[in-house]
C-alpha atoms as a PDB file:
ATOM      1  CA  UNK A   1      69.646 160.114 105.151  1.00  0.00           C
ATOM      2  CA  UNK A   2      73.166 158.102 105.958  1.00  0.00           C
ATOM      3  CA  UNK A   3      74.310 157.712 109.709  1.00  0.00           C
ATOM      4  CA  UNK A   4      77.025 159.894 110.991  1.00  0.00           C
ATOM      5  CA  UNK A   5      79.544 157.880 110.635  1.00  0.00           C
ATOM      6  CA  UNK A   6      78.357 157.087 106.886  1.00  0.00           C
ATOM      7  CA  UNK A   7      78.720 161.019 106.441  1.00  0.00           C
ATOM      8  CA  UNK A   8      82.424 160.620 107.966  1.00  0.00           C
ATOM      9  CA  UNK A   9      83.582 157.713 105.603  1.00  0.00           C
ATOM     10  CA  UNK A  10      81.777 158.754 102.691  1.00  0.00           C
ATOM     11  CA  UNK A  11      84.013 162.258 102.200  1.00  0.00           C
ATOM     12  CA  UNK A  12      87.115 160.433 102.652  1.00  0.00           C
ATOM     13  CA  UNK A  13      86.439 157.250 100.453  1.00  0.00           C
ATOM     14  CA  UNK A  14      85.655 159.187  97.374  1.00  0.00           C
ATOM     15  CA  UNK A  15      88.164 161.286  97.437  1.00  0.00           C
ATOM     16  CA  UNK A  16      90.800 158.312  98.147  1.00  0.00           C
ATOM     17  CA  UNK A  17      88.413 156.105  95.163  1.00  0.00           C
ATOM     18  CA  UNK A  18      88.756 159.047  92.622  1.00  0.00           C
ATOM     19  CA  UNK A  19      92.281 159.774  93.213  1.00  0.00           C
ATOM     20  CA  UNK A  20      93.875 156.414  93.820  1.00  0.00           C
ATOM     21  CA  UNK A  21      91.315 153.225  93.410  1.00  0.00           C
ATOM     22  CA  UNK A  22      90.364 151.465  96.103  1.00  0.00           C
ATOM     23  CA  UNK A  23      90.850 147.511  95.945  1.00  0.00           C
ATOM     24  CA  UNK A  24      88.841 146.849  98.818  1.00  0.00           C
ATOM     25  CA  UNK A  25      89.161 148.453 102.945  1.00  0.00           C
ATOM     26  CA  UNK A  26      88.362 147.784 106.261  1.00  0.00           C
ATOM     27  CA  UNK A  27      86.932 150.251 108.650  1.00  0.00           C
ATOM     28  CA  UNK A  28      86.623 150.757 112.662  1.00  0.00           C
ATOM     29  CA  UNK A  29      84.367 153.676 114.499  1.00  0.00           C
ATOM     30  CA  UNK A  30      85.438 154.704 118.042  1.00  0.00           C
ATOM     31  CA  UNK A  31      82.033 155.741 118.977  1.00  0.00           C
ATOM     32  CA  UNK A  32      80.251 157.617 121.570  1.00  0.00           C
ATOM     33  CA  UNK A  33      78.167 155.570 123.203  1.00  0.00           C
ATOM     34  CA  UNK A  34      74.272 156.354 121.951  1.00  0.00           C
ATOM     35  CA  UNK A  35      71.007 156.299 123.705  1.00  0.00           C
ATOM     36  CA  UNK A  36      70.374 152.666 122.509  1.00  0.00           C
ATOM     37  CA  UNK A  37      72.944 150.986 125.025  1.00  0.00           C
ATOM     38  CA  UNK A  38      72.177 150.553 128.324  1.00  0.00           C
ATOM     39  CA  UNK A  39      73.874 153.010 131.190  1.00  0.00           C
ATOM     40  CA  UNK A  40      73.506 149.760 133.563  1.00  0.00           C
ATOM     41  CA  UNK A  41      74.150 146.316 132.657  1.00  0.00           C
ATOM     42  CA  UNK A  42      70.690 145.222 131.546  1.00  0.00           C
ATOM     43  CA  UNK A  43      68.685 143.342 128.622  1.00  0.00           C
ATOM     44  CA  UNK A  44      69.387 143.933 124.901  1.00  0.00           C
ATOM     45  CA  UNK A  45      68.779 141.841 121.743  1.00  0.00           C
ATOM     46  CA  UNK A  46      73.028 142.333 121.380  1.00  0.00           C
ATOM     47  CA  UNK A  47      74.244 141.056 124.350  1.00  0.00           C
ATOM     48  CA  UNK A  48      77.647 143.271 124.229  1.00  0.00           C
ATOM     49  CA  UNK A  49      75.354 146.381 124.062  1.00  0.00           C
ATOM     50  CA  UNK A  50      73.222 145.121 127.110  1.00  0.00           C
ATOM     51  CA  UNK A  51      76.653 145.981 129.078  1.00  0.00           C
ATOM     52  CA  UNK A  52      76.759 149.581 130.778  1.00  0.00           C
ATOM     53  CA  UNK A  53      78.020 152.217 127.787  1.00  0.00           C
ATOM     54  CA  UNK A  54      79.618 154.497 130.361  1.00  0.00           C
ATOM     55  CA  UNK A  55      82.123 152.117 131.936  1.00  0.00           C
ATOM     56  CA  UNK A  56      83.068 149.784 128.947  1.00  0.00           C
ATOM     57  CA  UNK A  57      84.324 149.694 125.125  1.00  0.00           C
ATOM     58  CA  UNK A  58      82.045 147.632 123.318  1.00  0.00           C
ATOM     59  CA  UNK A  59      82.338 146.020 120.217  1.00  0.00           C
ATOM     60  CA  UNK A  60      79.058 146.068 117.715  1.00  0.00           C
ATOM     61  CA  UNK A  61      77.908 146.467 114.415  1.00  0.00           C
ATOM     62  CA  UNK A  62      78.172 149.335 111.920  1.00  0.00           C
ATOM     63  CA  UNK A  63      76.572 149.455 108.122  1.00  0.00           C
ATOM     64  CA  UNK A  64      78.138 152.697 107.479  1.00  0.00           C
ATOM     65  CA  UNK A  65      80.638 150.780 105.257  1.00  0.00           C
ATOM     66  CA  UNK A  66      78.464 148.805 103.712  1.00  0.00           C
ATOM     67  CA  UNK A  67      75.976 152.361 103.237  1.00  0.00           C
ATOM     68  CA  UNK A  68      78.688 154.105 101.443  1.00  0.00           C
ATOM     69  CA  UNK A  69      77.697 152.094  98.694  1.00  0.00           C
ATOM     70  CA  UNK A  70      74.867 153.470  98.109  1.00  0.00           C
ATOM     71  CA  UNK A  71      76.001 156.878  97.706  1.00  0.00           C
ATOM     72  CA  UNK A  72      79.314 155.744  95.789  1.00  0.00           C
ATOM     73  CA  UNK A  73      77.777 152.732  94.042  1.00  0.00           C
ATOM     74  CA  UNK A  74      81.118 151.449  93.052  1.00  0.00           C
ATOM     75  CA  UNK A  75      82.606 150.682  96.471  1.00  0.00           C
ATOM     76  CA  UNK A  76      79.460 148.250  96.610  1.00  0.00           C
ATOM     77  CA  UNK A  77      81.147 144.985  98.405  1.00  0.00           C
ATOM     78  CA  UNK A  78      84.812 146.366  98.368  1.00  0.00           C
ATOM     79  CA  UNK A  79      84.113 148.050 102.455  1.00  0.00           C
ATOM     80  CA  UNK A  80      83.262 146.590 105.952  1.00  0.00           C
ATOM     81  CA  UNK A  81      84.153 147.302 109.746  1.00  0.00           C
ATOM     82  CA  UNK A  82      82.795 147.435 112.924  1.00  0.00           C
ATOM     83  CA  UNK A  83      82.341 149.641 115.738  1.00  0.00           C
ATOM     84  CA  UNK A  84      83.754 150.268 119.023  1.00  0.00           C
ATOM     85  CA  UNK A  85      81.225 152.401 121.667  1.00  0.00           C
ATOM     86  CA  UNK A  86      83.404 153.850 124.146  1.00  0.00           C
ATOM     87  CA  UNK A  87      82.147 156.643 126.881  1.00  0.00           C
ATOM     88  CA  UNK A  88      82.442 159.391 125.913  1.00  0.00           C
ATOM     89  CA  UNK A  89      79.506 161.740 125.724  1.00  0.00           C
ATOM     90  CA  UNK A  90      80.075 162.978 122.034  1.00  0.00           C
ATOM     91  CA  UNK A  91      82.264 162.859 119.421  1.00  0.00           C
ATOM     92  CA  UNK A  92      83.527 159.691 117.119  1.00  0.00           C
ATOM     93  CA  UNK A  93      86.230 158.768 115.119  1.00  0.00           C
ATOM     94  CA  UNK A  94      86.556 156.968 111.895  1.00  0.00           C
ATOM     95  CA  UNK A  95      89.577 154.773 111.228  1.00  0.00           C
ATOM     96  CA  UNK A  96      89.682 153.289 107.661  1.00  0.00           C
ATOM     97  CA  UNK A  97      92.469 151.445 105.394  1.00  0.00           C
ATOM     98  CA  UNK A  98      92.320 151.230 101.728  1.00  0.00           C
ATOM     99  CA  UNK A  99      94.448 148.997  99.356  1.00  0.00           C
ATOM    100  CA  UNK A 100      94.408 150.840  96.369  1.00  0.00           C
ATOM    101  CA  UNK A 101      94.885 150.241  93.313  1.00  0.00           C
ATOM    102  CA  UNK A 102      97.212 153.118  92.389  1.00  0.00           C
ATOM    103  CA  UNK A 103     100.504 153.696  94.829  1.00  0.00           C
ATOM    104  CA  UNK A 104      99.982 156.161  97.513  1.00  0.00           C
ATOM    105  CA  UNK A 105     101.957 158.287 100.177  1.00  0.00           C
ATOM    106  CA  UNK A 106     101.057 160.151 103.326  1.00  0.00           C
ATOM    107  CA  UNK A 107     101.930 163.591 101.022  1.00  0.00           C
ATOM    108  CA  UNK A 108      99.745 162.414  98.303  1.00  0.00           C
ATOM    109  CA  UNK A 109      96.959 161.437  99.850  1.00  0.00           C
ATOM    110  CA  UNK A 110      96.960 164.404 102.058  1.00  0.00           C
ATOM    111  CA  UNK A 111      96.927 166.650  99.491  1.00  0.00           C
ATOM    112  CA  UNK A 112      93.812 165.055  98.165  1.00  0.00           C
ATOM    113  CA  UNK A 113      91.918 165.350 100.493  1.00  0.00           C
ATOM    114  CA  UNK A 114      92.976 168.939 101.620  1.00  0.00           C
ATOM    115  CA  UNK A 115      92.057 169.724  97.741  1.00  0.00           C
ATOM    116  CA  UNK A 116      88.657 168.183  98.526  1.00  0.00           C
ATOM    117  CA  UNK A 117      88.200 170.019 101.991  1.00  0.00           C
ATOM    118  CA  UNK A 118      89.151 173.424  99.915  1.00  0.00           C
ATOM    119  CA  UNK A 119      87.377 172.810  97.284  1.00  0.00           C
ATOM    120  CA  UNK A 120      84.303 170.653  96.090  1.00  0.00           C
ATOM    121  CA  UNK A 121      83.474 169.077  99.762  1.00  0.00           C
ATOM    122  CA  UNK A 122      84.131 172.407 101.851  1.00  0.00           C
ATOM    123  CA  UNK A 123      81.707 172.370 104.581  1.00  0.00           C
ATOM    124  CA  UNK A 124      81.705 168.352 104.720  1.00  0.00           C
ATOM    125  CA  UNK A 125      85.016 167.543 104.682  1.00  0.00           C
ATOM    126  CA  UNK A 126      87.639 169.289 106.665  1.00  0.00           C
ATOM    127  CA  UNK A 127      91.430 169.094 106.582  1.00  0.00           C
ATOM    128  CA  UNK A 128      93.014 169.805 109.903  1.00  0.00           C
ATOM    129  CA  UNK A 129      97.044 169.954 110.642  1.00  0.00           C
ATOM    130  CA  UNK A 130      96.338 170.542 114.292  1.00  0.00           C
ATOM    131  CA  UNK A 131      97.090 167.915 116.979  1.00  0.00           C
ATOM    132  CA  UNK A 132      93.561 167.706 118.538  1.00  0.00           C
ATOM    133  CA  UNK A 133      91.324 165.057 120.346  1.00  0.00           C
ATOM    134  CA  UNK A 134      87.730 164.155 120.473  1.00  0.00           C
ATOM    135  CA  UNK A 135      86.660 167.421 122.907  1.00  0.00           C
ATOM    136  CA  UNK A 136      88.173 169.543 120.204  1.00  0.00           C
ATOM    137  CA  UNK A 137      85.686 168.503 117.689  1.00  0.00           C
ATOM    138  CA  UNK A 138      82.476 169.145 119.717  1.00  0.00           C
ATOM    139  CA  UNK A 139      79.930 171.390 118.009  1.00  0.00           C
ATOM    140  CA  UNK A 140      81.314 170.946 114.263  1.00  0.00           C
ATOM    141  CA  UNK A 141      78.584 171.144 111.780  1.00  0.00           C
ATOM    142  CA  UNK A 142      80.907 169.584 109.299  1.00  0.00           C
ATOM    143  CA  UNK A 143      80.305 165.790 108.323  1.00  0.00           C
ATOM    144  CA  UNK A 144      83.977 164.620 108.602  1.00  0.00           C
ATOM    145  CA  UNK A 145      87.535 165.915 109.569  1.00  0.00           C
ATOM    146  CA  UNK A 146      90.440 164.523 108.690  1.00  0.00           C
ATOM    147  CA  UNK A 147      93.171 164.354 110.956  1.00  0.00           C
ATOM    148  CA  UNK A 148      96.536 164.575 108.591  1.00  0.00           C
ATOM    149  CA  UNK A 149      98.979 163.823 110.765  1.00  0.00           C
ATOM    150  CA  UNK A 150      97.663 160.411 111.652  1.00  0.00           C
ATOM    151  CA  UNK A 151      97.662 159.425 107.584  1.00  0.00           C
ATOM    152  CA  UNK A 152      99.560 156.308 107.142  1.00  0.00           C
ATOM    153  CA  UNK A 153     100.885 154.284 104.233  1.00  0.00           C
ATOM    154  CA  UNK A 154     101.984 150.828 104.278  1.00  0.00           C
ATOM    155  CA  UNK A 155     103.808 150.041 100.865  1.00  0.00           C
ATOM    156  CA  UNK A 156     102.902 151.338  97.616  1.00  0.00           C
ATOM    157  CA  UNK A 157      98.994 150.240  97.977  1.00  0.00           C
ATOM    158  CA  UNK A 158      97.509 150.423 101.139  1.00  0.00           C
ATOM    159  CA  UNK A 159      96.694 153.608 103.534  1.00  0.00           C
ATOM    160  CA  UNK A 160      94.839 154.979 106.691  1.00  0.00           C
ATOM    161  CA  UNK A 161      93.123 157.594 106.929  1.00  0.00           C
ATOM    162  CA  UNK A 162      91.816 158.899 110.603  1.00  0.00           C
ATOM    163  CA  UNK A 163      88.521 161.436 110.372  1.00  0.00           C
ATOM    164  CA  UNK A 164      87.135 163.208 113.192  1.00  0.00           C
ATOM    165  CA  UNK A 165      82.731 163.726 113.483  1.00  0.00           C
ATOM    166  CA  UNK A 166      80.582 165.055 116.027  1.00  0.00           C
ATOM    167  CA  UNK A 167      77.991 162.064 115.882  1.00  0.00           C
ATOM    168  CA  UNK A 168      75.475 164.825 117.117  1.00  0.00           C
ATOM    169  CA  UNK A 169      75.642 168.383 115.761  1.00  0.00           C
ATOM    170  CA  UNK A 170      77.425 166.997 111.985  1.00  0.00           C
ATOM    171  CA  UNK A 171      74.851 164.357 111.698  1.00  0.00           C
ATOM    172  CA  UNK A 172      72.227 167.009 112.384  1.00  0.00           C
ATOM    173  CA  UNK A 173      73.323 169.433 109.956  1.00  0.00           C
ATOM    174  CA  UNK A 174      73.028 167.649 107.135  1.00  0.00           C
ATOM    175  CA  UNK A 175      69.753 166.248 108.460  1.00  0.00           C
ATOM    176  CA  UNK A 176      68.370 169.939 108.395  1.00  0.00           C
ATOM    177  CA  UNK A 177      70.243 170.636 105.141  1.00  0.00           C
ATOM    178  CA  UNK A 178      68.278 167.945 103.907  1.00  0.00           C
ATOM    179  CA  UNK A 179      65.020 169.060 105.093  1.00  0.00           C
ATOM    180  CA  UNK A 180      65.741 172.654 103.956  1.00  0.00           C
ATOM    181  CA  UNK A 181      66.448 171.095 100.319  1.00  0.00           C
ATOM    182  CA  UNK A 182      63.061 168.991 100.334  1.00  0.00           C
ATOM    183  CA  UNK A 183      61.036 171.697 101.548  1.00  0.00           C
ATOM    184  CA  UNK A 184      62.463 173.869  98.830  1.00  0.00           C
ATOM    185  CA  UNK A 185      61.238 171.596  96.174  1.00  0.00           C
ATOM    186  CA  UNK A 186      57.401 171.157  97.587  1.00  0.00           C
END
């Protein structure tokens, strides 16, 4: 089972591989801080996480770019990023540019993944027009939504894509999906 925020970037990366190629992209989680930092400065084997999570950003890993690949084997060495832990209690954010291999706009790309959201990924991926922030998204069982109004193109080849996840109750869902789907087959 993939992290949350490998559930976020995975929606959004095949639909942007499929549609348009992706070259290679970078990616950046604003994260609720988790129960693994510390709430006072203290000892950690990551010295940045060893600062309090409630009263600082801090910059650590992430393999949900590089655990993409293994659900869409052919982005295998073409994604990386980090993470930012902020405090907040729940909710994260996924921030990713492509360069792609086929010429993209904010319309385009929008309408590919609304197609998705409607279509073969509804109930993973959602499309959302709305302004909203992180408190909005609180309770969604669905693995990613994408905010459209923050898409962004930079010439013909490279875009950003913004998707929205409740790190708890999304991540969840698909956890007990998964266990539903397991126990169906014993």
């Amino acid at each position: 089972m993939a992290s949350c925020t490998t559930n976020c970037l995975a929606p959004v990366a095949k639909v942007v591989m499929d549609k348009f190629g992706i070259v290679k992209g970078l990616m950046t989680t604003v994260h609720s801080y988790t129960g693994d930092q510390r709430i006072l400065d203290a000892g950690h084997k990551d010295p940045r996480r060893a600062r309090a999570g409630a009263l600082n950003i801090v910059p650590t890993t992430t393999g949900a770019a590089k655990a993409v690949a293994l659900v869409i084997p052919e982005l295998k060495g073409k994604l990386n990023g980090f993470a930012m832990r902020v405090p907040t209690p729940d909710v994260s954010v996924v921030d990713v540019v492509f360069e792609t291999e086929k010429p993209v706009t904010v319309e385009a790309v929008n309408a590919a993944l609304k197609e998705a959201a409607e279509g073969e990924m509804k109930g993973i991926l959602v499309y959302e027009e709305t302004p909203l922030v992180s408190s909005d998204f609180i309770g969604s069982h669905q693995s990613s939504t994408v905010d459209a109004a923050l898409t962004m193109t930079m010439g013909d080849n490279m875009v950003k894509v913004v998707s929205w996840y409740d790190n708890e109750m999304g991540y969840s869902t698909r956890l007990a999906e998964t266990t539903l789907m397991v126990a169906e087959k014993l």
